[in-house]
Protein backbone atom coordinates (compact mmCIF):
# COMPACT_ATOMS: atom_id res chain seq x y z
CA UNK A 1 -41.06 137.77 145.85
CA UNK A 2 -40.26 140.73 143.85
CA UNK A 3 -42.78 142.70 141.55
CA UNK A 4 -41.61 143.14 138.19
CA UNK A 5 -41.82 146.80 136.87
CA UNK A 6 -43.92 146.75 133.54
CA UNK A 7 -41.60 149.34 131.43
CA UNK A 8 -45.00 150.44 129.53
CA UNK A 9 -47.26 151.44 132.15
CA UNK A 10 -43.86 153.08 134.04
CA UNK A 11 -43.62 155.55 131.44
CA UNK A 12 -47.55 155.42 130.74
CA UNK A 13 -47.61 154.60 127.32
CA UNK A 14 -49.30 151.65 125.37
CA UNK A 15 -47.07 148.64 124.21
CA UNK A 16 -47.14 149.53 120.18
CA UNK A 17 -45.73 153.19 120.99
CA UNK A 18 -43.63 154.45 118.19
CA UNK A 19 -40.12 156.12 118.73
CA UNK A 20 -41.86 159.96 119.10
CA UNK A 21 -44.51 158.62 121.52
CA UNK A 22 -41.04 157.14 123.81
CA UNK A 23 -39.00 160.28 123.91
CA UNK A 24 -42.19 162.48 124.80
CA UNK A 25 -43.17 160.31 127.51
CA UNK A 26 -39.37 160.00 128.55
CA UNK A 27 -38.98 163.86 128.64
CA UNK A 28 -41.66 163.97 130.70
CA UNK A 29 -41.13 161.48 133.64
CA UNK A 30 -36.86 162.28 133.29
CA UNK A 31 -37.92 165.76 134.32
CA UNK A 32 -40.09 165.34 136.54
CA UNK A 33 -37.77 163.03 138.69
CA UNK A 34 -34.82 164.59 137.37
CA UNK A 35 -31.92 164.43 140.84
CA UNK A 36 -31.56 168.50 140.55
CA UNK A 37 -35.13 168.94 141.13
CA UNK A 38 -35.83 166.54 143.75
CA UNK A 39 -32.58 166.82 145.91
CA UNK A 40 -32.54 164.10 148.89
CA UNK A 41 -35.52 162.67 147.80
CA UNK A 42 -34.56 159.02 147.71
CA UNK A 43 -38.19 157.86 145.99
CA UNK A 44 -37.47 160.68 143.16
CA UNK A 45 -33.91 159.19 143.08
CA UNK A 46 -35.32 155.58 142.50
CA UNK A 47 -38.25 156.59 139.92
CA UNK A 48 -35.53 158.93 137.94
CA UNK A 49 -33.12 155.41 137.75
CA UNK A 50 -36.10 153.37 136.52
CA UNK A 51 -37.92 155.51 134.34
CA UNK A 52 -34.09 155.76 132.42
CA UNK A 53 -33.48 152.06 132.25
CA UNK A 54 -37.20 151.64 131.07
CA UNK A 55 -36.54 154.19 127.98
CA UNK A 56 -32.99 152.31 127.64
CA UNK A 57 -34.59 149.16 127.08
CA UNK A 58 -37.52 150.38 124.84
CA UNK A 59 -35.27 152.87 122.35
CA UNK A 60 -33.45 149.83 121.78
CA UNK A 61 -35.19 147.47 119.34
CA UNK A 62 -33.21 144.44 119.93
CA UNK A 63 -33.72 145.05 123.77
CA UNK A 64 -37.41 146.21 123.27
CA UNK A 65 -37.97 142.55 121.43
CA UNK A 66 -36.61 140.68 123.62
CA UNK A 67 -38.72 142.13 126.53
CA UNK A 68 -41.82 141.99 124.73
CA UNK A 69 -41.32 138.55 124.34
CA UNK A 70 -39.50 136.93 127.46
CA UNK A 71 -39.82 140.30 130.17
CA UNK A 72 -36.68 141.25 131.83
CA UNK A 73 -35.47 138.08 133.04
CA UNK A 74 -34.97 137.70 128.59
CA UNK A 75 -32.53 140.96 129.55
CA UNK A 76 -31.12 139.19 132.46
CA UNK A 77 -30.14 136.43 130.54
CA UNK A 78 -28.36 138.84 127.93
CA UNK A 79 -26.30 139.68 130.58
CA UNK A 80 -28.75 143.48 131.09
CA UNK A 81 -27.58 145.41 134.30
CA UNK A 82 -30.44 146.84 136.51
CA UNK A 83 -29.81 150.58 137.20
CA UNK A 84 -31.64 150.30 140.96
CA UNK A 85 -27.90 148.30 141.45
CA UNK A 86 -25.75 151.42 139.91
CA UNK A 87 -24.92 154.77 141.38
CA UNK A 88 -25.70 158.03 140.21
CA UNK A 89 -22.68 159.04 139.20
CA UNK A 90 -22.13 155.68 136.77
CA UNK A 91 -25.80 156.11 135.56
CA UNK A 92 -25.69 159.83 134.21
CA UNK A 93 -22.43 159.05 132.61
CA UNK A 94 -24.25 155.91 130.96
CA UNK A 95 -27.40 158.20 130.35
CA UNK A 96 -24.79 161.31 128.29
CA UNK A 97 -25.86 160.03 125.08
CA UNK A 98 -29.07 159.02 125.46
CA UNK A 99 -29.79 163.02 127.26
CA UNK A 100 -28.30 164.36 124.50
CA UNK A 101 -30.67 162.90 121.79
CA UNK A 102 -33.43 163.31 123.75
CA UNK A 103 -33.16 166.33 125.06
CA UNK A 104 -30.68 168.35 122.17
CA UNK A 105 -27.61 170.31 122.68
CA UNK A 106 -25.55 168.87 126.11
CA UNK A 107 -28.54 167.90 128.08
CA UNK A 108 -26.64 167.81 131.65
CA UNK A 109 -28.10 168.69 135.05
CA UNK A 110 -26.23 166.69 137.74
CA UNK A 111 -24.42 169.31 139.02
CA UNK A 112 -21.05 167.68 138.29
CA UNK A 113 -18.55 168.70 135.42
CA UNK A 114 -18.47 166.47 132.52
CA UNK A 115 -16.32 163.55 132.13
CA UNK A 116 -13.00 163.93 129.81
CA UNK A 117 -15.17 160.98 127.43
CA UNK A 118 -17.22 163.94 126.48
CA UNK A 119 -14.06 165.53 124.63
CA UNK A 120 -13.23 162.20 122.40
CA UNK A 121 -12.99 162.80 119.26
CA UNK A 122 -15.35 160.15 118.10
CA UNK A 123 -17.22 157.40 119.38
CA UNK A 124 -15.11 153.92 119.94
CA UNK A 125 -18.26 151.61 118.79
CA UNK A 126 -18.79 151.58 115.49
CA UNK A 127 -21.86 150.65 113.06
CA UNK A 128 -21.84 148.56 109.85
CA UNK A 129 -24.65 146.84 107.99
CA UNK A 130 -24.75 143.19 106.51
CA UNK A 131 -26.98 141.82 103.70
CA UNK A 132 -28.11 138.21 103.94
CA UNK A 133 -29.74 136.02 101.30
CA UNK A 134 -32.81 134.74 103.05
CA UNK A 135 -31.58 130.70 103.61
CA UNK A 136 -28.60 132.49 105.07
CA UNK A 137 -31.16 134.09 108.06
CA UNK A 138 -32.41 131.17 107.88
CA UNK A 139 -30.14 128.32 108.92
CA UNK A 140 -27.02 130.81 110.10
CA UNK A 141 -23.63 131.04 108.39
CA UNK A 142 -20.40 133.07 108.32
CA UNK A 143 -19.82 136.08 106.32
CA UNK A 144 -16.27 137.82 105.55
CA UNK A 145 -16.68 141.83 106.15
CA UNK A 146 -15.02 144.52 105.26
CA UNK A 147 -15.07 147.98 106.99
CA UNK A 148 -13.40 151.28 108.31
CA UNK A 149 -12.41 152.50 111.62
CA UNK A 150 -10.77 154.96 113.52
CA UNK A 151 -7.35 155.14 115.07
CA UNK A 152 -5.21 157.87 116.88
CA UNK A 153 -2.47 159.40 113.99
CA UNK A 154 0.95 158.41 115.08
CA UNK A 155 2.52 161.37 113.93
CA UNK A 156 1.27 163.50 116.01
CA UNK A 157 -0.16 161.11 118.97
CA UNK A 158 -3.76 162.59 118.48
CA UNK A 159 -3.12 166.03 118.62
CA UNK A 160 -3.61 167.27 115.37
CA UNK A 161 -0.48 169.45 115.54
CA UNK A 162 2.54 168.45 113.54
CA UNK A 163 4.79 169.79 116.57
CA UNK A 164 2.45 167.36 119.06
CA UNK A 165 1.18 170.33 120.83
CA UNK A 166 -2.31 171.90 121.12
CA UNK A 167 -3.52 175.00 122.66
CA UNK A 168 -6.37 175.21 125.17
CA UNK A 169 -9.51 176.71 123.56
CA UNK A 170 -10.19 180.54 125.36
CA UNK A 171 -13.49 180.42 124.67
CA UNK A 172 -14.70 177.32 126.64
CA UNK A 173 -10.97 177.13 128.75
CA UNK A 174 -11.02 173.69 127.64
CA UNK A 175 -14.30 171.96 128.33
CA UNK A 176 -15.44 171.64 125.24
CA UNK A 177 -18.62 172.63 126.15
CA UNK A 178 -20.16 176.49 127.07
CA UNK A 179 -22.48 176.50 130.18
CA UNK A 180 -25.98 177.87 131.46
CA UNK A 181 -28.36 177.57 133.61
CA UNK A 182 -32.33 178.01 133.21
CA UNK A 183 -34.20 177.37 137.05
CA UNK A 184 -33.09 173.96 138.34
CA UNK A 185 -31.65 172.71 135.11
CA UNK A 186 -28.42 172.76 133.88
CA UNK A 187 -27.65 172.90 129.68
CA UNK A 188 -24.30 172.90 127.88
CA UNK A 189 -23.66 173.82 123.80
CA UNK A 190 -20.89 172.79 121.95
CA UNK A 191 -18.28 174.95 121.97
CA UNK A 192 -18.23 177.17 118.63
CA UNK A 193 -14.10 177.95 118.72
CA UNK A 194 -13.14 174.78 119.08
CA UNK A 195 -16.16 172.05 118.00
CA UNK A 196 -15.80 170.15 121.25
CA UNK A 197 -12.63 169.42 121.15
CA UNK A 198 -11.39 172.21 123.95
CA UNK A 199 -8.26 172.60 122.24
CA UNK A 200 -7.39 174.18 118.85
CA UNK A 201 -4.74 173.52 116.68
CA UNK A 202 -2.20 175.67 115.40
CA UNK A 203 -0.23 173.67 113.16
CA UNK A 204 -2.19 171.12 111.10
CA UNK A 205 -0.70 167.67 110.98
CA UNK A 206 -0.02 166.78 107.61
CA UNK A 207 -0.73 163.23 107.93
CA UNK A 208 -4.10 163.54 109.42
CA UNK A 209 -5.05 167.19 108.34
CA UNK A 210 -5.18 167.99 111.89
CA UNK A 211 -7.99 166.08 113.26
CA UNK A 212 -5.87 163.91 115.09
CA UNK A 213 -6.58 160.34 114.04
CA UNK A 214 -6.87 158.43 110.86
CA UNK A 215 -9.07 155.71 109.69
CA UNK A 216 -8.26 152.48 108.60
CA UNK A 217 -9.16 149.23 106.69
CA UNK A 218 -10.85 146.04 108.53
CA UNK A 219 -12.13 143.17 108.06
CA UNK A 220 -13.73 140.01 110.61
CA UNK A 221 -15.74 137.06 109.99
CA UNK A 222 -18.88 137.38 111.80
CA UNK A 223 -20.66 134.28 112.94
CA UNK A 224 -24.83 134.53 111.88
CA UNK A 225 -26.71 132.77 114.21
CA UNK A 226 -29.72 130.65 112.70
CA UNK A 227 -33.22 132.46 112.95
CA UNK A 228 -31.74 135.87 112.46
CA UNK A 229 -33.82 138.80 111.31
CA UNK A 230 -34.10 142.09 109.71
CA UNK A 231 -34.05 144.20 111.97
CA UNK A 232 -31.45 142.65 113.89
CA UNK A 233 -27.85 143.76 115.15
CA UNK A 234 -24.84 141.63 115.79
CA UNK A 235 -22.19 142.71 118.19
CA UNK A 236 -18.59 142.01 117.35
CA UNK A 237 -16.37 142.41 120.50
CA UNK A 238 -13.04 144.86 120.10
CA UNK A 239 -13.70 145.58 116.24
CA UNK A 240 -14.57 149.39 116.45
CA UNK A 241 -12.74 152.24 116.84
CA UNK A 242 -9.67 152.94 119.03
CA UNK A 243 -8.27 155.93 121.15
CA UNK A 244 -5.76 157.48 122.82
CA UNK A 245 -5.60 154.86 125.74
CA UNK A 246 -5.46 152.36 123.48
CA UNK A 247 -8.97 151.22 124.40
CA UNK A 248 -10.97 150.13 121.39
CA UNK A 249 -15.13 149.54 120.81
CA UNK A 250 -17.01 147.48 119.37
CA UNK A 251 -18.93 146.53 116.20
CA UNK A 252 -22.44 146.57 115.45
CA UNK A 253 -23.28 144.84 111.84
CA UNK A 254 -27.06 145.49 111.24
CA UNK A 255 -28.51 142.88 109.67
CA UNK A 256 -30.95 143.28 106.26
CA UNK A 257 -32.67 139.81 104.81
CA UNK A 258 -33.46 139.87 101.14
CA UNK A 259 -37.06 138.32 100.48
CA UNK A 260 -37.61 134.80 98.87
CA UNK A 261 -39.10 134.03 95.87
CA UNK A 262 -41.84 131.38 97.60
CA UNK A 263 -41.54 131.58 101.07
CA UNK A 264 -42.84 134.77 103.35
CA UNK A 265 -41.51 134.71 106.78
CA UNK A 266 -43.56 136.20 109.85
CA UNK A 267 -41.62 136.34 112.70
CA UNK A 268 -40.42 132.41 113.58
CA UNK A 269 -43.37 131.31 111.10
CA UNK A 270 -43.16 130.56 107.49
CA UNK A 271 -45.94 131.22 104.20
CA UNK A 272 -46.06 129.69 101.39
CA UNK A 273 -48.55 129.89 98.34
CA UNK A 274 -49.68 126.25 97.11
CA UNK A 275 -51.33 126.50 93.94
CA UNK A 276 -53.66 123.53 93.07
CA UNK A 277 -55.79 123.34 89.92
CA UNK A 278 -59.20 123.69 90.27
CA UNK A 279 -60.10 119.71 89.40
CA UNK A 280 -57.86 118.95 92.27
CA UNK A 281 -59.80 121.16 94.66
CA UNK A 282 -62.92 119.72 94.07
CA UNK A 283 -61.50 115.99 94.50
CA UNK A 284 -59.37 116.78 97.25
CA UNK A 285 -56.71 113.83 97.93
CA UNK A 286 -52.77 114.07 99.31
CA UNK A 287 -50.32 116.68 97.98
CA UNK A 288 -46.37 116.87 98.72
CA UNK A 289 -45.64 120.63 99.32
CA UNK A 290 -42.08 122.08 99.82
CA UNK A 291 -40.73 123.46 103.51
CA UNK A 292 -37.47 124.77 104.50
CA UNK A 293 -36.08 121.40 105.18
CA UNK A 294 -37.52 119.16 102.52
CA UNK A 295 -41.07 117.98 101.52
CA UNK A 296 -44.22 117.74 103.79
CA UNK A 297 -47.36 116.00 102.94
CA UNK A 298 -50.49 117.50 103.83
CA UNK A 299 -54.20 115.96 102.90
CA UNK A 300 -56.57 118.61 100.71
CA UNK A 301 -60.29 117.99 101.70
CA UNK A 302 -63.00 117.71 98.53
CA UNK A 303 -64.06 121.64 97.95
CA UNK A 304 -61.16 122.89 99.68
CA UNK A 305 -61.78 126.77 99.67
CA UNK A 306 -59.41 129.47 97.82
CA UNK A 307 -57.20 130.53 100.36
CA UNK A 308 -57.63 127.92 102.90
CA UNK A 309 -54.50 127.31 105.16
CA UNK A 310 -52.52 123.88 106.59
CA UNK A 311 -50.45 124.52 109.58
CA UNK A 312 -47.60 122.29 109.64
CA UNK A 313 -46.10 122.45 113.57
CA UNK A 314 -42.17 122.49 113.83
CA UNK A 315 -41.38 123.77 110.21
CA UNK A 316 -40.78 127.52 110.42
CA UNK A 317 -37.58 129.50 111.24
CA UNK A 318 -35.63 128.61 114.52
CA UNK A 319 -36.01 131.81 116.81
CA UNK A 320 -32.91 133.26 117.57
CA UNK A 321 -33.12 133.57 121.05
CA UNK A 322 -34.80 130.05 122.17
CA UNK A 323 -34.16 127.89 119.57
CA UNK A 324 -37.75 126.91 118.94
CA UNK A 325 -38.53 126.91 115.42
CA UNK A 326 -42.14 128.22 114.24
CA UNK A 327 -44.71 126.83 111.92
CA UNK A 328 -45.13 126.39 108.40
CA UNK A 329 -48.65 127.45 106.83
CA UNK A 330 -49.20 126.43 103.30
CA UNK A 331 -52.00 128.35 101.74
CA UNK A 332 -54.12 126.92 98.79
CA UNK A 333 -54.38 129.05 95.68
CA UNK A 334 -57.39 127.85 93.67
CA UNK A 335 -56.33 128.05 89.94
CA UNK A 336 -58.78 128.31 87.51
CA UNK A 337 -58.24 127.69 83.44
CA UNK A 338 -57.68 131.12 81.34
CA UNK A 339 -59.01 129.06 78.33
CA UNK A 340 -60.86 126.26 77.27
CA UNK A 341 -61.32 124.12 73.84
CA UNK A 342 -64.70 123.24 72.46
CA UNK A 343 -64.25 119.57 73.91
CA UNK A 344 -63.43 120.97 77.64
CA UNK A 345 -66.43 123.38 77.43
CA UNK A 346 -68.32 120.22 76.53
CA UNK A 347 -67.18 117.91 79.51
CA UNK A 348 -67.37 121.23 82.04
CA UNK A 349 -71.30 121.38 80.59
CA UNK A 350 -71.91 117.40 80.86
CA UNK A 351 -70.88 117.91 84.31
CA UNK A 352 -72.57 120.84 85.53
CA UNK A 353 -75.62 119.23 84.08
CA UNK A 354 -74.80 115.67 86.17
CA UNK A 355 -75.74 117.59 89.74
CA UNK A 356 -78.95 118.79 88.66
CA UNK A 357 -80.12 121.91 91.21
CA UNK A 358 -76.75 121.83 92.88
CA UNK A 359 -75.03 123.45 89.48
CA UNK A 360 -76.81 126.43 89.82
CA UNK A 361 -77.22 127.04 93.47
CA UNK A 362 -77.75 130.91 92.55
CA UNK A 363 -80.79 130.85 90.86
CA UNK A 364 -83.13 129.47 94.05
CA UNK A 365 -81.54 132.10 96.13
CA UNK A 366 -82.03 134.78 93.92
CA UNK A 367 -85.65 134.06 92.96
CA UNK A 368 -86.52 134.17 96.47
CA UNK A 369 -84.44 137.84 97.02
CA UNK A 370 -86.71 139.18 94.02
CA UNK A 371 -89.68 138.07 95.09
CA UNK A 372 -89.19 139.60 98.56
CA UNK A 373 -88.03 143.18 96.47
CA UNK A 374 -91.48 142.86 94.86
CA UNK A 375 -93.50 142.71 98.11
CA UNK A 376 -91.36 146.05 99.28
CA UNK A 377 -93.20 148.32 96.02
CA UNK A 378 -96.63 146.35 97.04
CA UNK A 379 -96.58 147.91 100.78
């Protein structure tokens, strides 16, 4: 039976890293194991492909929560590719973004030249963020959105030039992208003349000002599953941008959950703050307190304490991913009157009275703390 990789200890880090603690570690190992600096070693090879699908997973915080929860066979299940089944060539194209924010400026170093995706002109998945009352998380719903993406002009079929035609940068002969080389390691820039683009236009289109596409006006109904959080990210198939092969990304609507008014959510679990007057704590008895789905009972013992909590199994949030819901925990809050007429002083007296000794539990203790004070100054 196979071994499952823990992600953590492969790039030696503890499981509540943050983001700065990932990319140094990543640096690190990618290095270290990089294919340039290891050439036909096979075991470098297979560290280099998992240290990079470890940092894929754990930059990504939807990914990251799922494995912390479920391990990789939660990934599986979201349909996750292993890169130990990929080639090389398929991973470092996968990898160009990812190299580039790690690493700054081009990060290459697989002695290949860079693929023509390099050169688009912007990025076909797109990002837009969603803000959802906190029932709506809750118990799932639809939402209309609105949003803008990018499409090649048709006036000048993505050139930028009004007469369709574009001349190939000098500086970078088209690449987009200037080349050196320190040691093992090969780094690219950005091409200054041109921006990336490794061609420059002469004659600005005037429908698109010469940047060769435009952006448009959409709008989807996205689906909200029950149990979403914040924090979350929905993707909406074939809704992002499109380019010159027609081939068009997708949509990622971030999710935001505004806060309720009585209930505090913890993950799949579920607060709330049941206030109780003091009379009632001290006789205890059966109270009705709201959930998400109606009205619970739960039994309040005499002297219930301030802050005391009822767990109530099966009443919290459905989790997204299972469809288990969480608990419910109703905390008491002890409440106490601000004022009090002559005749409640009077009763509140008559009663204090009625338990003798037990009304004023203080004083016994505190006698015996000052007498022991006294023997300290007698030593």
């Amino acid at each position: 039976m196979a071994v499952e990789i823990d992600y953590y200890e492969l790039l030696e880090i503890s499981r509540d890293a943050d983001e700065n603690e990932l990319k140094k570690a990543y640096r690190k190992l990618a290095l270290k194991f990089h294919p340039d600096r290891n050439q036909g070693d096979k075991e470098a090879e297979e560290k280099f492909k998992l240290v990079n699908e470890a940092y894929q997973v754990l930059s990504d915080p939807q990914k990251r929560s799922i494995y912390d929860r479920y391990g990789v066979a939660g990934l599986e299940n979201q349909g996750f590719n292993h890169f130990s089944d990929m080639n090389m060539e398929d991973i470092m194209g996968d990898l160009g973004s990812i190299f580039e924010s790690v690493f700054g400026g081009g990060f290459s170093g697989f002695g290949r030249s860079e693929r023509s995706d390099r050169r688009q002109k912007y990025p076909l998945d797109i990002e837009t963020d969603i803000s959802l009352e906190f029932y709506e998380a809750v118990f799932g719903c639809e939402k209309d959105i609105s949003y803008t993406y990018k499409t090649i002009c048709d006036k000048c079929e993505g050139t930028g030039d009004r007469d369709k035609k574009s001349t190939v940068c000098s500086e970078c002969e088209g690449r987009g992208q200037v080349y050196y080389r320190q040691g093992f390691m090969t780094f690219a820039q950005t091409c200054e003349a041109c921006k990336g683009e490794g061609k420059v236009v002469v004659n600005r289109c005037s429908k698109c000002r010469g940047e060769g596409y435009i952006e448009e006006k959409g709008s989807t109904t996205v689906k909200i599953p029950p149990g979403i959080d914040q924090g979350n990210r929905i993707r909406v198939s074939a809704k992002g941008n499109i380019d010159q092969r027609g081939r068009r990304g997708d949509l990622y609507v971030h999710i935001f959950v505004k806060e309720d008014e009585h209930f505090v959510r913890d993950g799949d679990n579920v607060y709330i703050e049941v206030p109780i007057f003091f009379t009632q704590a001290a006789l205890g008895g059966v109270i009705e307190v709201p959930t998400l789905r109606g009205k619970k009972e739960i039994e309040i013992p005499v002297g219930v304490k301030d802050k005391e909590q009822f767990l109530l199994r099966g009443e919290g949030i459905e989790n997204v991913h299972t469809s288990r819901k969480g608990d419910l925990i109703a905390q008491i809050k002890i409440i106490y009157p601000k004022k009090l007429n002559d005749e409640q002083k009077e009763l509140l007296v008559q009663l204090g009275k009625s338990f003798g000794i037990q009304s004023a539990p203080h004083e016994k203790l505190f006698d015996g703390i000052v007498d022991k004070v006294k023997n300290w100054f007698k030593k």
